[in-house]
C-alpha atoms as a PDB file:
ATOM      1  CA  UNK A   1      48.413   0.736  -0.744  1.00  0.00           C
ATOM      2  CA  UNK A   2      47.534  -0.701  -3.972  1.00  0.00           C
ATOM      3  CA  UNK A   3      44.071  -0.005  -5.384  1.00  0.00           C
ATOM      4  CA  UNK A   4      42.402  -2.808  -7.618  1.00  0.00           C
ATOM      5  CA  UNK A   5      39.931  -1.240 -10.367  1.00  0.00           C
ATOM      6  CA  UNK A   6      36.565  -3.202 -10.825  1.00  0.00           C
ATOM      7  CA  UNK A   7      34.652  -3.211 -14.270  1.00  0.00           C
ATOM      8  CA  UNK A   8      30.996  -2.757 -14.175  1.00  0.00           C
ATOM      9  CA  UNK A   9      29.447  -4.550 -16.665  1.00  0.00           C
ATOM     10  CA  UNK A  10      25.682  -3.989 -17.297  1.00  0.00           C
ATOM     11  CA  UNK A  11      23.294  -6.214 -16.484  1.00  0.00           C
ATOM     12  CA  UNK A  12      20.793  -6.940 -19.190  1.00  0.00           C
ATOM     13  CA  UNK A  13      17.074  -6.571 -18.960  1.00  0.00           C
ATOM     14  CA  UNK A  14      15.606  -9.473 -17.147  1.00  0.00           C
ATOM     15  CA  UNK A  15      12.290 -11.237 -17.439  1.00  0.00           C
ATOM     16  CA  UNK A  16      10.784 -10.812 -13.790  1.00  0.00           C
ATOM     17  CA  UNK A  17       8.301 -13.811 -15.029  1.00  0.00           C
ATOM     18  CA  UNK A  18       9.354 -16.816 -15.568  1.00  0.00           C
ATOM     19  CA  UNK A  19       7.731 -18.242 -18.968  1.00  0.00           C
ATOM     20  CA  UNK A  20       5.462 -21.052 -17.751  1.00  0.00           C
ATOM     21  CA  UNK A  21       3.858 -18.138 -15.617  1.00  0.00           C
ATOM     22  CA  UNK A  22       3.224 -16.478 -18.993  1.00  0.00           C
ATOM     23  CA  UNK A  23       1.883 -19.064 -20.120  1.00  0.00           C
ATOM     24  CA  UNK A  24      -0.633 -19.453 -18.068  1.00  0.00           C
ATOM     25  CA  UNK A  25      -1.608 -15.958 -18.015  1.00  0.00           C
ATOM     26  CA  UNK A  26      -2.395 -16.426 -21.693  1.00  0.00           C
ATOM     27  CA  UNK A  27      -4.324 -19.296 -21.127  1.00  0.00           C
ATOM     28  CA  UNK A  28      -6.431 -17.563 -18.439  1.00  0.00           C
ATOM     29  CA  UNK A  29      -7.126 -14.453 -21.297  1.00  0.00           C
ATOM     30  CA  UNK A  30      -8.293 -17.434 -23.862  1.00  0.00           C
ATOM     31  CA  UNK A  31     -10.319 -19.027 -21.502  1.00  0.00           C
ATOM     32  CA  UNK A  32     -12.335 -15.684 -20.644  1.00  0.00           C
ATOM     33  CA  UNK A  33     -12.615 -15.117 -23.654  1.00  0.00           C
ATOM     34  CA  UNK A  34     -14.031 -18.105 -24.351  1.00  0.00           C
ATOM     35  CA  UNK A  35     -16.253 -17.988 -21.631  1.00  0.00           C
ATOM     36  CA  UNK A  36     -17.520 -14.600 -22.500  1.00  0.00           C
ATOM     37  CA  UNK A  37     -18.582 -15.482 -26.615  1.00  0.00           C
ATOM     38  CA  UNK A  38     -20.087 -18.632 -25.147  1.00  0.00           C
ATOM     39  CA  UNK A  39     -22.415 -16.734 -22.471  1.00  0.00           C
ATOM     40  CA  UNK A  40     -23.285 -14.141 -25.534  1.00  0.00           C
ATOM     41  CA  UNK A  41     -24.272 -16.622 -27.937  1.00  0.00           C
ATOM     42  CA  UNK A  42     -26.177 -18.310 -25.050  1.00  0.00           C
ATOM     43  CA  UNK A  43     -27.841 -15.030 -24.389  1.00  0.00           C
ATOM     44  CA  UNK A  44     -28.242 -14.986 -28.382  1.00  0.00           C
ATOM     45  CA  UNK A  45     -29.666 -18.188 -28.606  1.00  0.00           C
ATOM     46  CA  UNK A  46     -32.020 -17.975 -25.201  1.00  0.00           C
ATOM     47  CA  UNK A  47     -33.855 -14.331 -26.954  1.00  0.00           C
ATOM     48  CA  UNK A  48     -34.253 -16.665 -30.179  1.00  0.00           C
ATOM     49  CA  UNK A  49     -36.528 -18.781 -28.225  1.00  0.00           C
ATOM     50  CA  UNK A  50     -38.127 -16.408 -26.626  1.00  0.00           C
ATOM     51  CA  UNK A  51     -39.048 -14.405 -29.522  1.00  0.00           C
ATOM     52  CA  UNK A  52     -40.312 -17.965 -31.008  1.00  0.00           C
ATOM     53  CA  UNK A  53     -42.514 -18.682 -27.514  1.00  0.00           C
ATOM     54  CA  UNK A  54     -46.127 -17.694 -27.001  1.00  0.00           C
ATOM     55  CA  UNK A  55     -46.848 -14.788 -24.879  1.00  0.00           C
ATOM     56  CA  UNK A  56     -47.630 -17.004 -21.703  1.00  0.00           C
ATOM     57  CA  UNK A  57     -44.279 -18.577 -21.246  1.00  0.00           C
ATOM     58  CA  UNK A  58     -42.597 -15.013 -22.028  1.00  0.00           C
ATOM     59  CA  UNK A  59     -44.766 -13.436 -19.370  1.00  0.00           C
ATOM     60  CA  UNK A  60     -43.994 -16.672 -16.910  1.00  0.00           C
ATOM     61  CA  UNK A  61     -40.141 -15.973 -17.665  1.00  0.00           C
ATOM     62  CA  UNK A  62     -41.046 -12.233 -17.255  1.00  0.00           C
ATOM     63  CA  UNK A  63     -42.185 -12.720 -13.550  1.00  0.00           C
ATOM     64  CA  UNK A  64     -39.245 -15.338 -12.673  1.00  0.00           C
ATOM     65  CA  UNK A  65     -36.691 -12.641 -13.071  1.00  0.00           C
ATOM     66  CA  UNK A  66     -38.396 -10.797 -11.354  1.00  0.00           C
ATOM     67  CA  UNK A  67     -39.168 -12.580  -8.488  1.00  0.00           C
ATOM     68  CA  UNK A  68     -34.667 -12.819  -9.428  1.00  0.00           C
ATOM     69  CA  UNK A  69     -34.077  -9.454  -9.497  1.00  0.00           C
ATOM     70  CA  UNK A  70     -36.633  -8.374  -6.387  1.00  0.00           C
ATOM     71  CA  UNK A  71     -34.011 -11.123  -4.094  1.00  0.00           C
ATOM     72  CA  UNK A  72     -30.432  -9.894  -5.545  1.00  0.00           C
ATOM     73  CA  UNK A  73     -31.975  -6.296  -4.525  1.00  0.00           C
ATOM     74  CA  UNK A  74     -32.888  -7.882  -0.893  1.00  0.00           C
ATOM     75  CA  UNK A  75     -29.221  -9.546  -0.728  1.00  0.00           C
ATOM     76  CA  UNK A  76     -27.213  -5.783  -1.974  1.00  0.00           C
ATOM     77  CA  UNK A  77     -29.362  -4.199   0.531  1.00  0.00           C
ATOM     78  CA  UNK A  78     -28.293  -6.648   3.440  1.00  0.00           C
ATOM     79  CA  UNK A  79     -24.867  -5.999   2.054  1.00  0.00           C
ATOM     80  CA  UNK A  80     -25.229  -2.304   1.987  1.00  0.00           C
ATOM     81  CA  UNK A  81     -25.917  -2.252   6.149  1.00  0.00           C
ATOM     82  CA  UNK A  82     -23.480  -4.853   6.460  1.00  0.00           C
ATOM     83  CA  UNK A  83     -21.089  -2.512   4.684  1.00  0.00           C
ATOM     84  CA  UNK A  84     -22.037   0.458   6.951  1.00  0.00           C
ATOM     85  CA  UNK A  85     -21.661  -1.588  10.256  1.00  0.00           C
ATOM     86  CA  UNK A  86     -18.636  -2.353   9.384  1.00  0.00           C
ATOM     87  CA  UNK A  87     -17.369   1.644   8.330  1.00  0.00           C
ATOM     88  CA  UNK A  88     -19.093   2.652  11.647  1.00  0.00           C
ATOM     89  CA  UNK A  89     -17.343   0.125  13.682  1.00  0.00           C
ATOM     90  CA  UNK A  90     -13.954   1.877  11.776  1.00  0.00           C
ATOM     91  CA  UNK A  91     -15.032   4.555  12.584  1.00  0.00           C
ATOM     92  CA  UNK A  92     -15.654   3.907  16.017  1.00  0.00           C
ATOM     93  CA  UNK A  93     -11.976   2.188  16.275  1.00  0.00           C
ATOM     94  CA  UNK A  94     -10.429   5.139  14.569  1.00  0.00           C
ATOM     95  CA  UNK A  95     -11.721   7.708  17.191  1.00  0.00           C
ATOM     96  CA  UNK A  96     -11.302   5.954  19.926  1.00  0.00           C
ATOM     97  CA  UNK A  97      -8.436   4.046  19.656  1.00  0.00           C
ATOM     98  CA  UNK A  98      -6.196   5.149  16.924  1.00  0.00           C
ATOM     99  CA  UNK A  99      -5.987   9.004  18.211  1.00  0.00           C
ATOM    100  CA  UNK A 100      -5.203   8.703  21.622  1.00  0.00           C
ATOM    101  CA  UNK A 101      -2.138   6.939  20.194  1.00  0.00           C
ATOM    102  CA  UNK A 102      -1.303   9.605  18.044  1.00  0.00           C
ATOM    103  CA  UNK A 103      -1.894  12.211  20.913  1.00  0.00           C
ATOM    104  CA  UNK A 104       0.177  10.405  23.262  1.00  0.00           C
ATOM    105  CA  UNK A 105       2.942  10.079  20.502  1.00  0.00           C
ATOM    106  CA  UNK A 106       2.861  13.892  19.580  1.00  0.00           C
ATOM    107  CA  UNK A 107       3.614  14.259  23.395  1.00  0.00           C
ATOM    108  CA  UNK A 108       6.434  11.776  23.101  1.00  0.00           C
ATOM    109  CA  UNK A 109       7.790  13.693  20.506  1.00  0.00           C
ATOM    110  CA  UNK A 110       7.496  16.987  21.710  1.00  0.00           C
ATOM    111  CA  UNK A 111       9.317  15.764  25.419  1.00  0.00           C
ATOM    112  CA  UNK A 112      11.871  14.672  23.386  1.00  0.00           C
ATOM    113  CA  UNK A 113      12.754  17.831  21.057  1.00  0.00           C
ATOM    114  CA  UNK A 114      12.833  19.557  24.676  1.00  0.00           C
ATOM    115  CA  UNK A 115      15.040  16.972  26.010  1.00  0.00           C
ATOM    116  CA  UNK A 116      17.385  17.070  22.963  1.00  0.00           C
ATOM    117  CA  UNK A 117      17.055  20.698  22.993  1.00  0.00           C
ATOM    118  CA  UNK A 118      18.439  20.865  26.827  1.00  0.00           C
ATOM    119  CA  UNK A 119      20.978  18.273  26.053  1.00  0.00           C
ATOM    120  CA  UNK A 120      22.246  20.157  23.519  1.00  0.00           C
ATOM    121  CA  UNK A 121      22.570  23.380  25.416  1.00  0.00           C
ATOM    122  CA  UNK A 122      24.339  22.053  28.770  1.00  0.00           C
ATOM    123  CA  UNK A 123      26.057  18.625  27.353  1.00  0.00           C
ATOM    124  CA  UNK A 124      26.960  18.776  23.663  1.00  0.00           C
ATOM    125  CA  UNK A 125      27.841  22.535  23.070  1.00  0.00           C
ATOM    126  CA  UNK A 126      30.306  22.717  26.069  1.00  0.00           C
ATOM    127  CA  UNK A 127      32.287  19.970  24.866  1.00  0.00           C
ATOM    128  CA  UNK A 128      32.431  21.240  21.671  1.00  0.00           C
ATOM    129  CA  UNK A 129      33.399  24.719  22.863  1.00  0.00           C
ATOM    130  CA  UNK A 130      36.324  22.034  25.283  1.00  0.00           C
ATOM    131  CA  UNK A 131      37.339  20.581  22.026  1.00  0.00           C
ATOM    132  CA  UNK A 132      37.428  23.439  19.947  1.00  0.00           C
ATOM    133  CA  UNK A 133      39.418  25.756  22.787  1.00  0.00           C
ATOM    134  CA  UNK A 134      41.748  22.234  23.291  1.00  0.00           C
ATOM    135  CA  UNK A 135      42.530  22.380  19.436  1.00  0.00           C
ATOM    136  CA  UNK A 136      43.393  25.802  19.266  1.00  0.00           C
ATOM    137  CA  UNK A 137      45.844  25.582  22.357  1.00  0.00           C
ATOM    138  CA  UNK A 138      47.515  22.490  20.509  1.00  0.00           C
ATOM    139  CA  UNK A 139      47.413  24.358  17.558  1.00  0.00           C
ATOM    140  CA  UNK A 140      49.556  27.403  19.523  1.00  0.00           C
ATOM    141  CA  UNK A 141      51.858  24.902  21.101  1.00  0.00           C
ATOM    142  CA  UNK A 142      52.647  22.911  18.187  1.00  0.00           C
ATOM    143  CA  UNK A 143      53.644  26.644  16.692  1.00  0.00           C
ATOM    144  CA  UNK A 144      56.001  26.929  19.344  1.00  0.00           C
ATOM    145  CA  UNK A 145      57.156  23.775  18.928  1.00  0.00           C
ATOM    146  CA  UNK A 146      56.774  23.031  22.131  1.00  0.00           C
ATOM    147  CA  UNK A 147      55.818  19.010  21.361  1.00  0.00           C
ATOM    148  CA  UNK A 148      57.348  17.771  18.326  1.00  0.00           C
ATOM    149  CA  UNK A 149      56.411  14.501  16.566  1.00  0.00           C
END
């Protein structure tokens, strides 16, 4: 029996992204970026104006966002009990259908540690006792040379 050696040779440290997906990941950091100085010197230029306007359009403004802000407050708020439906439907599913699967599984399990338990005791260690009790009789005969090979 002949053995045959192998070399390892070390496999360098791969790339797990190719470059074009690089790429792009760059361009998607420039463009946010980009985005985000544009909508700040937006935000720049729109307080500009509004320091420049008379009181009457800043108070008009003024009311519009809030009027804005009054509705995003109405939609996070229909969100909110949305959200809690939803956890108390979870809920509900968890209780009522998740644990009676992990009760009936814990029985499963415990049936069959007794099961391998009895198997054990009346299958597995008698033949192992056989075997070992078989061995040690060969063992004695082939002292006596009773069966030669």
């Amino acid at each position: 029996m002949t053995e045959t050696k192998q070399s390892i040779v070390p496999v360098e440290s791969v790339s797990t992204t190719p470059p074009q997906e690089e790429q792009s990941k760059g361009i998607q950091i420039w463009l946010i970026v980009v985005i985000a100085v544009a909508l700040l010197a937006l935000l720049a230029t729109a307080i500009f104006f509004l320091a420049k306007a008379p009181a009457t359009v800043t108070t008009q403004i003024r009311d519009i966002f809030i009027i804005l802000m009054a509705f995003e407050f109405l939609v996070l708020g229909a969100a909110l009990v949305i959200l809690i439906v939803q956890l108390a439907k979870l809920v509900n599913l968890l209780q009522n259908e998740v644990k009676p699967i992990l009760e009936a599984t814990s029985e499963t399990v415990k049936t069959l540690k007794g099961t391998t338990a009895f198997l054990s005791d009346n299958l597995v260690e008698p033949v192992i006792k056989l075997n070992g009790y078989l061995a040690g009789i060969k063992k004695a005969l082939d002292l006596l040379r009773i069966f030669r090979k």
